[in-house]
PDB file of N, CA and C in Angstrom:
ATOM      1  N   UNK A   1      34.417 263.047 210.101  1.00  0.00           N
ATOM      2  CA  UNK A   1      33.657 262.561 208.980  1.00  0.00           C
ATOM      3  C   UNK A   1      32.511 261.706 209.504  1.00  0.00           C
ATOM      4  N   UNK A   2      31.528 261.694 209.035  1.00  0.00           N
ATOM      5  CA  UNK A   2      29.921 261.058 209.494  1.00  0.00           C
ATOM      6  C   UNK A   2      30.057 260.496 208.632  1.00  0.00           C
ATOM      7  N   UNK A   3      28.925 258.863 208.904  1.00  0.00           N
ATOM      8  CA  UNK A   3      28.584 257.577 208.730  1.00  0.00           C
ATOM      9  C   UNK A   3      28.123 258.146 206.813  1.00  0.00           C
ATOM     10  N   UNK A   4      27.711 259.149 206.742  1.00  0.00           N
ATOM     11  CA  UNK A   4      26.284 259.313 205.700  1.00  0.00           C
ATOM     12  C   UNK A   4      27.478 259.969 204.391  1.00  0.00           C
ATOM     13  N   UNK A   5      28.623 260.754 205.047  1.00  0.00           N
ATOM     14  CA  UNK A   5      29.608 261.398 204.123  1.00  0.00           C
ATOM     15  C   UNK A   5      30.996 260.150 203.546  1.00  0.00           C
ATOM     16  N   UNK A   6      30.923 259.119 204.451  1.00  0.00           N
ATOM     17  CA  UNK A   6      31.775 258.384 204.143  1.00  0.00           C
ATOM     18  C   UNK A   6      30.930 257.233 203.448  1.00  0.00           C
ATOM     19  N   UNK A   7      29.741 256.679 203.348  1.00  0.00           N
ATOM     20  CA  UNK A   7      28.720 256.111 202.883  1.00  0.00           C
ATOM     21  C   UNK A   7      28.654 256.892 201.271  1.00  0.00           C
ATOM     22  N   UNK A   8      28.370 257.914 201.198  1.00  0.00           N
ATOM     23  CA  UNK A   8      28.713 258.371 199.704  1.00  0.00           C
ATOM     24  C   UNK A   8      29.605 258.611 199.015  1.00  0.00           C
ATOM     25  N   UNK A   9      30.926 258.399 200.031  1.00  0.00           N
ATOM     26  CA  UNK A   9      32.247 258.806 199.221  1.00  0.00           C
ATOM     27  C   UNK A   9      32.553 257.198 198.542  1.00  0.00           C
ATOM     28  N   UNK A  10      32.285 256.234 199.796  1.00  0.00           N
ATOM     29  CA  UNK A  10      32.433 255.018 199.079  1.00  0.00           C
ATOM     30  C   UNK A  10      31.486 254.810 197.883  1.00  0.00           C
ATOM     31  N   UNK A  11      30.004 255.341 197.801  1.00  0.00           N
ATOM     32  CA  UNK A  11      29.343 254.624 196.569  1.00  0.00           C
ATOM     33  C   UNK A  11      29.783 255.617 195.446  1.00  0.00           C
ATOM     34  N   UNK A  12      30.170 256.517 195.712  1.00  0.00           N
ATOM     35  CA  UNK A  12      30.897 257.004 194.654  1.00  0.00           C
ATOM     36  C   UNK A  12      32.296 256.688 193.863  1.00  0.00           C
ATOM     37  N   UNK A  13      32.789 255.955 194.801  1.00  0.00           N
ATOM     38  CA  UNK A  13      34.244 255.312 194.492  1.00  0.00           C
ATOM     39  C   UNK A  13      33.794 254.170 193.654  1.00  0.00           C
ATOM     40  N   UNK A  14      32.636 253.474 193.943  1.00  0.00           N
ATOM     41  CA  UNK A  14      32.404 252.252 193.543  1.00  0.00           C
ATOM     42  C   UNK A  14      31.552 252.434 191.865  1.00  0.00           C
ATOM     43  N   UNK A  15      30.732 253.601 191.854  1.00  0.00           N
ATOM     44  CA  UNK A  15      29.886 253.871 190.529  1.00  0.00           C
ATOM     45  C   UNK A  15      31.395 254.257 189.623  1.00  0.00           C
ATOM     46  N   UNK A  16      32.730 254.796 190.184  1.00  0.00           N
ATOM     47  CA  UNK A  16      33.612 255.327 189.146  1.00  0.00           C
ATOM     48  C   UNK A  16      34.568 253.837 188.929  1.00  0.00           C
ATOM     49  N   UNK A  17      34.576 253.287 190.048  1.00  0.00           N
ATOM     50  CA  UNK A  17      34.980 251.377 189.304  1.00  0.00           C
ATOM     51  C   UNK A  17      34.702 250.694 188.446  1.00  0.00           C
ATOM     52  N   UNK A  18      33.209 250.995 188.294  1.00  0.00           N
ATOM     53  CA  UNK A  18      32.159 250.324 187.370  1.00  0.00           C
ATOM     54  C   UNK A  18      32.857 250.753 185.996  1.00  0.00           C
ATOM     55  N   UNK A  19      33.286 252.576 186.022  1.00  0.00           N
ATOM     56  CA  UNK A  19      33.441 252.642 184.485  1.00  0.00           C
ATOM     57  C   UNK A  19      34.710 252.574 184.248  1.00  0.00           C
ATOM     58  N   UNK A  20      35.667 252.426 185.022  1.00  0.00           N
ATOM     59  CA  UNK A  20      36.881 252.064 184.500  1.00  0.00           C
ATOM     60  C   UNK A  20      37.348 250.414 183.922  1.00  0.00           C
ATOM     61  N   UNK A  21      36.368 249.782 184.889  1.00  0.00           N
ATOM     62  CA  UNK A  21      36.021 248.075 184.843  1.00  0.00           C
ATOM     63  C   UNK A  21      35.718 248.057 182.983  1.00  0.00           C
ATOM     64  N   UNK A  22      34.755 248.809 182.737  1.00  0.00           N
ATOM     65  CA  UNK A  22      34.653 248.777 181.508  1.00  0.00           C
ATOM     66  C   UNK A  22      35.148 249.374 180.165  1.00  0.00           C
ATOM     67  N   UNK A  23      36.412 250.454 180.908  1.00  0.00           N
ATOM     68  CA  UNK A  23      37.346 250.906 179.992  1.00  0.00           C
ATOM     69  C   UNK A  23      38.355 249.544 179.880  1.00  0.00           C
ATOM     70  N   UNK A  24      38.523 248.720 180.898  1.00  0.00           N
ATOM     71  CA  UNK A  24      39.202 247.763 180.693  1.00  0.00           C
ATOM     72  C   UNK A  24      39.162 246.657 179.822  1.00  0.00           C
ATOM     73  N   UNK A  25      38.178 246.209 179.603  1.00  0.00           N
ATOM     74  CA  UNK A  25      37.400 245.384 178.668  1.00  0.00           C
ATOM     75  C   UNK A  25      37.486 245.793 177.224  1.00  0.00           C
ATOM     76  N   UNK A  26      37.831 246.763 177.116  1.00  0.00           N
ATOM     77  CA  UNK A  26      37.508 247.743 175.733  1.00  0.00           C
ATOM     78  C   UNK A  26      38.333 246.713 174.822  1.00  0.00           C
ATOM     79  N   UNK A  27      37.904 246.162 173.497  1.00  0.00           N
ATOM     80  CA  UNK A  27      38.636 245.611 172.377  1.00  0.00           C
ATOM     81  C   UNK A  27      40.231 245.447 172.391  1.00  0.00           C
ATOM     82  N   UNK A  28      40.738 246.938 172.075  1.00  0.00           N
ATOM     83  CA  UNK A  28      41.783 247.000 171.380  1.00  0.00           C
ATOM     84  C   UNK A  28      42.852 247.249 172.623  1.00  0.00           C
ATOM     85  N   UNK A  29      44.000 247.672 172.995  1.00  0.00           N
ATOM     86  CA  UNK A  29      45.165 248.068 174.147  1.00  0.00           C
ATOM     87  C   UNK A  29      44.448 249.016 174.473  1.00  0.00           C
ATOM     88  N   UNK A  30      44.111 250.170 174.087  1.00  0.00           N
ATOM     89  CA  UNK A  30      44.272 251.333 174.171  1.00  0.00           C
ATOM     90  C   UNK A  30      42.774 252.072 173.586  1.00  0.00           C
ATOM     91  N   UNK A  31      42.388 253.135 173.810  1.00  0.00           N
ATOM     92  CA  UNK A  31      41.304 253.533 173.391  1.00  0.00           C
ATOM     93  C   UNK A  31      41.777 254.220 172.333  1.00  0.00           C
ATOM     94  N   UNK A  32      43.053 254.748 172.169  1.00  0.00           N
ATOM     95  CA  UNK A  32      43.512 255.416 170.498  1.00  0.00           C
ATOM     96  C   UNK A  32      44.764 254.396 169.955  1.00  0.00           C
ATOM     97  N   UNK A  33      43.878 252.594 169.947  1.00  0.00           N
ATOM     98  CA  UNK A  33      44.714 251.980 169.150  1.00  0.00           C
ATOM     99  C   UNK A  33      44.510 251.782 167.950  1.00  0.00           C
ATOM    100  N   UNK A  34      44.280 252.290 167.306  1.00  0.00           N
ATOM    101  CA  UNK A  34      43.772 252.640 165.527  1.00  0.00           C
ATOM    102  C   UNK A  34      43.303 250.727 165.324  1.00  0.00           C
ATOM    103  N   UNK A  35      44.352 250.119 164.369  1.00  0.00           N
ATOM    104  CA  UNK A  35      44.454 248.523 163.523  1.00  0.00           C
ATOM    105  C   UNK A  35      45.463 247.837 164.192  1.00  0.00           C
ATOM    106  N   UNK A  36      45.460 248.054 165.749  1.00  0.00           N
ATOM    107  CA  UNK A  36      46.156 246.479 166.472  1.00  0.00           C
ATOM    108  C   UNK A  36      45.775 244.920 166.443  1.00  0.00           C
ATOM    109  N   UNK A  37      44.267 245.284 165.994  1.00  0.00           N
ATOM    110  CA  UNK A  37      44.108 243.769 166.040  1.00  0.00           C
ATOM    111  C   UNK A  37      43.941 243.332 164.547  1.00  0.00           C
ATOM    112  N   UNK A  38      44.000 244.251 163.494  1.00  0.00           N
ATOM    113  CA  UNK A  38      44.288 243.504 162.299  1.00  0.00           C
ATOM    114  C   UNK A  38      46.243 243.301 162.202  1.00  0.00           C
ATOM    115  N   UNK A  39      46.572 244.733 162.991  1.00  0.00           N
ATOM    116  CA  UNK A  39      48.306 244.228 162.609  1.00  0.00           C
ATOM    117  C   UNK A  39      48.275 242.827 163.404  1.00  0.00           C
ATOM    118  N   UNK A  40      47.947 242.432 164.705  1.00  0.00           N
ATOM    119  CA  UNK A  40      48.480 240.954 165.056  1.00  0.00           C
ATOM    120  C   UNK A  40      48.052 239.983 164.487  1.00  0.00           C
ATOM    121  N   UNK A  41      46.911 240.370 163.639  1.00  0.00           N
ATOM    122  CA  UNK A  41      46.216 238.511 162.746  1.00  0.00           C
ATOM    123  C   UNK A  41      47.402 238.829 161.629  1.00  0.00           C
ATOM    124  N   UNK A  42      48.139 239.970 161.557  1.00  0.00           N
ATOM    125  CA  UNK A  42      48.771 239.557 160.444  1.00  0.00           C
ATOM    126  C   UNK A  42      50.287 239.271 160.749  1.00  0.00           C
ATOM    127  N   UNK A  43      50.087 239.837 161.752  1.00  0.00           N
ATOM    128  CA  UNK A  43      51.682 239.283 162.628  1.00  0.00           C
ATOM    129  C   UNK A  43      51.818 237.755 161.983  1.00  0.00           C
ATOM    130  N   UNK A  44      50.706 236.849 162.663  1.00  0.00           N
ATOM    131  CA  UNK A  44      50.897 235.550 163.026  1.00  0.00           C
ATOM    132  C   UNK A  44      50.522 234.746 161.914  1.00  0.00           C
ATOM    133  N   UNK A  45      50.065 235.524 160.754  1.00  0.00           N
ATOM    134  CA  UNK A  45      49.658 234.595 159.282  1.00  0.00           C
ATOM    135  C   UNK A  45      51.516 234.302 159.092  1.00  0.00           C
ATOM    136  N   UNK A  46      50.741 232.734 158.637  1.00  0.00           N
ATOM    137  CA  UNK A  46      52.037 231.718 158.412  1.00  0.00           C
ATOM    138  C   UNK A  46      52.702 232.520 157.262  1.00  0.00           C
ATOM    139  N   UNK A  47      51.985 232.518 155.807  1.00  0.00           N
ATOM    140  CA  UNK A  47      52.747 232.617 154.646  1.00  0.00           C
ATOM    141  C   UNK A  47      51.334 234.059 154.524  1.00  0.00           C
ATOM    142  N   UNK A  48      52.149 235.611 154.200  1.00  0.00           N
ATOM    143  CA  UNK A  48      50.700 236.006 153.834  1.00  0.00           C
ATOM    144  C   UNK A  48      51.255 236.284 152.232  1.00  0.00           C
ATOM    145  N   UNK A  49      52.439 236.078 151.730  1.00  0.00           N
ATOM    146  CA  UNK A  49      52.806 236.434 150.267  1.00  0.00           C
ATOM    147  C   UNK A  49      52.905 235.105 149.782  1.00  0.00           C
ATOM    148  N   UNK A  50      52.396 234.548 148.316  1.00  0.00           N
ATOM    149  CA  UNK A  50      52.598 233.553 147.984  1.00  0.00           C
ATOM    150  C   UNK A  50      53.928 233.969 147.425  1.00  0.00           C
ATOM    151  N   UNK A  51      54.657 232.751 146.836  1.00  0.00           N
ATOM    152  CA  UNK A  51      56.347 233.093 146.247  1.00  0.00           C
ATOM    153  C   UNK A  51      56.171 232.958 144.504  1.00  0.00           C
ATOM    154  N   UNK A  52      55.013 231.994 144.078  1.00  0.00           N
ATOM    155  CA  UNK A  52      54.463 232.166 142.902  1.00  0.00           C
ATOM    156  C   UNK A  52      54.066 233.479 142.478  1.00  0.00           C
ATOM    157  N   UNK A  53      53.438 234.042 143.467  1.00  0.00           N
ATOM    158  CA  UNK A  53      52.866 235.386 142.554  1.00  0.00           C
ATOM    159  C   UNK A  53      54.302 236.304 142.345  1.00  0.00           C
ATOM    160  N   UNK A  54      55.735 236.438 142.032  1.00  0.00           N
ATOM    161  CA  UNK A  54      56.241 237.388 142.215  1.00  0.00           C
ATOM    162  C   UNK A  54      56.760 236.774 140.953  1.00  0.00           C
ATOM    163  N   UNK A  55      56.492 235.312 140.302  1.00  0.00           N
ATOM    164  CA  UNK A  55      56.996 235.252 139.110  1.00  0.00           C
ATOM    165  C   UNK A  55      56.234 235.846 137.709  1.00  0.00           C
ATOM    166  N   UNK A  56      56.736 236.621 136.786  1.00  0.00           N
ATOM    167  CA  UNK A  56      55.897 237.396 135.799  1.00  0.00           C
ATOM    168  C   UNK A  56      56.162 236.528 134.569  1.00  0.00           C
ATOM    169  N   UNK A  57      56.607 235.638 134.504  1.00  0.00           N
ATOM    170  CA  UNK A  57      56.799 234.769 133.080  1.00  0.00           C
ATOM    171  C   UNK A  57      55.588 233.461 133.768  1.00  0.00           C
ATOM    172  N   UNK A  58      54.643 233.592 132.828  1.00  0.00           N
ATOM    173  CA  UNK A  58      53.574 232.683 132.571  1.00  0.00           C
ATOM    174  C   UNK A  58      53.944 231.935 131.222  1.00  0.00           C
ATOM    175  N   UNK A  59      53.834 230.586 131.584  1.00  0.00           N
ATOM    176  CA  UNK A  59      54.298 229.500 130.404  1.00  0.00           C
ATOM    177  C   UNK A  59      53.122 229.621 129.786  1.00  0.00           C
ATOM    178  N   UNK A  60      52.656 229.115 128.691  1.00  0.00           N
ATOM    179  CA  UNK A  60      51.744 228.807 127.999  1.00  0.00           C
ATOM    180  C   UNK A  60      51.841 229.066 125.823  1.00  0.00           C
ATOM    181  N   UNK A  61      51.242 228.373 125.383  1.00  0.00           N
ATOM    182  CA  UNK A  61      50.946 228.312 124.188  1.00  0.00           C
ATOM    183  C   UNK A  61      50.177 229.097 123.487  1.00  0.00           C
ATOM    184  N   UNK A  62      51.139 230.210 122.492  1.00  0.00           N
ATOM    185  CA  UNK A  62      50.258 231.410 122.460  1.00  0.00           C
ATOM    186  C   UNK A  62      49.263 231.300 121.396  1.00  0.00           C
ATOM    187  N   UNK A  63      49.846 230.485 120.361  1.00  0.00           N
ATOM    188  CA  UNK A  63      48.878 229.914 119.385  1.00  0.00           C
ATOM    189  C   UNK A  63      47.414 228.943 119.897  1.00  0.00           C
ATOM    190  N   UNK A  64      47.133 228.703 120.975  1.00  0.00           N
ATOM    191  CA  UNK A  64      46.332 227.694 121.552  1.00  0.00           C
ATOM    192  C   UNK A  64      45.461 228.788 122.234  1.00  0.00           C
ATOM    193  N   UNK A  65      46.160 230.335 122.738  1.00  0.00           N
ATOM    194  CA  UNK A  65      45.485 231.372 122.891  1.00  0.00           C
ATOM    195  C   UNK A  65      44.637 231.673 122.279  1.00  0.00           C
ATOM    196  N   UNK A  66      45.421 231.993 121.311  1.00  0.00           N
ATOM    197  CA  UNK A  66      44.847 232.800 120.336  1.00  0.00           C
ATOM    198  C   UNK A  66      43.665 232.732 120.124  1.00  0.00           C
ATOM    199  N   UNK A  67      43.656 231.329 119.833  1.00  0.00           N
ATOM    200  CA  UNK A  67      42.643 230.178 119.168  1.00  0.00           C
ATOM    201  C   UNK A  67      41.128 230.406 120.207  1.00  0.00           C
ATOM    202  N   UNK A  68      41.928 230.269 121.460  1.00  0.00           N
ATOM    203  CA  UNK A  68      40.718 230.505 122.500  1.00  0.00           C
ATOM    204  C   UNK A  68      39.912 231.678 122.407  1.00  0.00           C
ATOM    205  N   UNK A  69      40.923 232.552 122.729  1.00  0.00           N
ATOM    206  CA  UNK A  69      40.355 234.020 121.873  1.00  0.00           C
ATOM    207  C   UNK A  69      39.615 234.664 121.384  1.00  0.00           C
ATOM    208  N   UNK A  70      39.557 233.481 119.837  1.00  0.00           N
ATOM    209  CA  UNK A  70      38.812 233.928 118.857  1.00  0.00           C
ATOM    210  C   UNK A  70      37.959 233.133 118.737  1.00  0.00           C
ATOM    211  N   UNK A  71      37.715 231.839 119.420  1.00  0.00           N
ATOM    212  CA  UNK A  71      36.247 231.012 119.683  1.00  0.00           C
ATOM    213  C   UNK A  71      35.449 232.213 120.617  1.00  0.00           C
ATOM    214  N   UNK A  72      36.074 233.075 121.434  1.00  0.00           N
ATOM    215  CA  UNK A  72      34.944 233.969 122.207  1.00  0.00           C
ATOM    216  C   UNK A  72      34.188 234.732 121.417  1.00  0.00           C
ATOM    217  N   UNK A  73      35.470 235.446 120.692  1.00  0.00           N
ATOM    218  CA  UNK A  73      34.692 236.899 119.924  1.00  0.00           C
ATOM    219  C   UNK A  73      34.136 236.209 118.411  1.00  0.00           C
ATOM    220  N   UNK A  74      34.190 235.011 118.033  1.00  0.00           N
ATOM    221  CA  UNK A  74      33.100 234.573 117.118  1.00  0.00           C
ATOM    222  C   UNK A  74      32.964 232.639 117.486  1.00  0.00           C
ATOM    223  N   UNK A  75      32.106 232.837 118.110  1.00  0.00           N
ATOM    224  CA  UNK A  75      31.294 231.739 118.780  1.00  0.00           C
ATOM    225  C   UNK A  75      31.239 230.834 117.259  1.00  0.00           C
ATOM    226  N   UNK A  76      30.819 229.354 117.990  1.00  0.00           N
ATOM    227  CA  UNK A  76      30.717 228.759 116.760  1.00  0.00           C
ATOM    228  C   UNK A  76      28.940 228.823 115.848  1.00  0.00           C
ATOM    229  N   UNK A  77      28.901 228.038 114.776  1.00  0.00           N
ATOM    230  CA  UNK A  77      27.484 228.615 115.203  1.00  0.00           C
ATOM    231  C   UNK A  77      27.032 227.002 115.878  1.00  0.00           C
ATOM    232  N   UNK A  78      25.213 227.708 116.229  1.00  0.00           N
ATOM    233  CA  UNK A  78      24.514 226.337 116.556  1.00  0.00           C
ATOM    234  C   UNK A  78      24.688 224.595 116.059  1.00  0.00           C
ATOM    235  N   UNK A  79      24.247 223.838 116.418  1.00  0.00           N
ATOM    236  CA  UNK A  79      24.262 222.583 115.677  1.00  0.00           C
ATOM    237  C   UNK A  79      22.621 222.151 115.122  1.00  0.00           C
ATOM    238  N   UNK A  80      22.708 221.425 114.157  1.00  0.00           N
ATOM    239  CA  UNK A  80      21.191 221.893 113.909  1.00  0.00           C
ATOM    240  C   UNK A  80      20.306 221.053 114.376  1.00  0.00           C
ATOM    241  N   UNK A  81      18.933 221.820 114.298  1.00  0.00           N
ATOM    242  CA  UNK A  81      17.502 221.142 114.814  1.00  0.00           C
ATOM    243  C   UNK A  81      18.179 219.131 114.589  1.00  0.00           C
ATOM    244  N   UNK A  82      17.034 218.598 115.449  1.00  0.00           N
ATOM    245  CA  UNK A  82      17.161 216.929 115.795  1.00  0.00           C
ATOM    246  C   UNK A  82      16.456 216.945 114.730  1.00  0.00           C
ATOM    247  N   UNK A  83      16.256 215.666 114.040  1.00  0.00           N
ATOM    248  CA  UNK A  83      15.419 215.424 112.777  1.00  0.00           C
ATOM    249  C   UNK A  83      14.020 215.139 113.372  1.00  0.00           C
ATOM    250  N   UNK A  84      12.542 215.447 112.855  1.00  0.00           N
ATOM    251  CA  UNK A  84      11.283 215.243 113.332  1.00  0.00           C
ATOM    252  C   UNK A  84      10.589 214.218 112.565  1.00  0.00           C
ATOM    253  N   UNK A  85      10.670 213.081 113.322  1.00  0.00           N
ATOM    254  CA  UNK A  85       9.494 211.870 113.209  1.00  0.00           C
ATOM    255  C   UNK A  85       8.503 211.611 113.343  1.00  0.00           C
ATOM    256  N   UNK A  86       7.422 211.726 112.558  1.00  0.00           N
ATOM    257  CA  UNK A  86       5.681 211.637 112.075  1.00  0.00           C
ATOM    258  C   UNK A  86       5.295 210.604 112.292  1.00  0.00           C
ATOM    259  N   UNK A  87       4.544 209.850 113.243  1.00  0.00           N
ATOM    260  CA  UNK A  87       4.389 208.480 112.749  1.00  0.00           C
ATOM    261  C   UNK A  87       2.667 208.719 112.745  1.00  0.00           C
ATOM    262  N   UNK A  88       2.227 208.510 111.709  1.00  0.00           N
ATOM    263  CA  UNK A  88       1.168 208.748 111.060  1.00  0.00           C
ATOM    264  C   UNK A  88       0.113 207.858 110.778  1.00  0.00           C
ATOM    265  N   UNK A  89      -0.848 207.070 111.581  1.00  0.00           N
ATOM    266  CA  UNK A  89      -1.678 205.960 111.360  1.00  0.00           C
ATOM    267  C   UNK A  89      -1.009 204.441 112.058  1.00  0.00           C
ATOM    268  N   UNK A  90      -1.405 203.711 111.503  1.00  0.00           N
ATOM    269  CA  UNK A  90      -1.020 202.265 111.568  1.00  0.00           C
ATOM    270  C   UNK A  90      -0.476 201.894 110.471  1.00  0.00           C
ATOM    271  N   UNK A  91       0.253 200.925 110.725  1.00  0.00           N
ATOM    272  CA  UNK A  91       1.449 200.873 109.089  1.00  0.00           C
ATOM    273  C   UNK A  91       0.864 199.817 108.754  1.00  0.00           C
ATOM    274  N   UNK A  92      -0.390 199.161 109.546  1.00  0.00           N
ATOM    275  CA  UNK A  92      -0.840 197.802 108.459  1.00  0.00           C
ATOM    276  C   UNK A  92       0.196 196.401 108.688  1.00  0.00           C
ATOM    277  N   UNK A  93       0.923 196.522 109.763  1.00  0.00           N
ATOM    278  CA  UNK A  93       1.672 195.169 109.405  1.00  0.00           C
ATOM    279  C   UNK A  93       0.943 194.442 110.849  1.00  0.00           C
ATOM    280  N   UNK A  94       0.808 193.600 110.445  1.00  0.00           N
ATOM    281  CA  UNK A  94       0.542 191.794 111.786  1.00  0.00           C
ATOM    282  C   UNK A  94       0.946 190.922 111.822  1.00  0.00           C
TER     283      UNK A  94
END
């Protein structure tokens, strides 16, 4: 083997390092790891179900509903115009 055949076998060894160097780096484990890194943020969420949401009885006052309700679908009306004050000349007093 000559200086010039072993000189290119090495820079060839070294250009195919380069791209494995950067298969390594790659995001996820694996290049066909689909959602590993959303399954582990969810691995490690403390609480991801609240225990409230699984209760279906909501307390509340249905008459006080109602009421709400029907202030939407008929609004009250306006309140009226401010009263308008003229003041008109000098009133003559000293």
């Amino acid at each position: 083997m000559s200086k010039n055949s072993a000189l290119i076998l090495l820079l060839c060894a070294g250009v195919l390092t380069g791209c494995a160097d950067y298969l390594n780096r790659y995001e996820t484990v694996t290049l066909a790891a689909g959602d590993t890194q959303k399954y582990n943020s969810l691995l490690q969420t403390v609480d991801p179900l609240n225990p409230a949401s699984r209760n279906t009885t909501i307390k509340g006052d249905g008459v006080r509903a109602a009421a709400v309700a029907e202030s939407y679908r008929i609004p009250p009306p306006p309140p009226p115009p401010p009263a308008i004050t003229v003041n008109v000349g000098n009133t003559g007093v000293e």
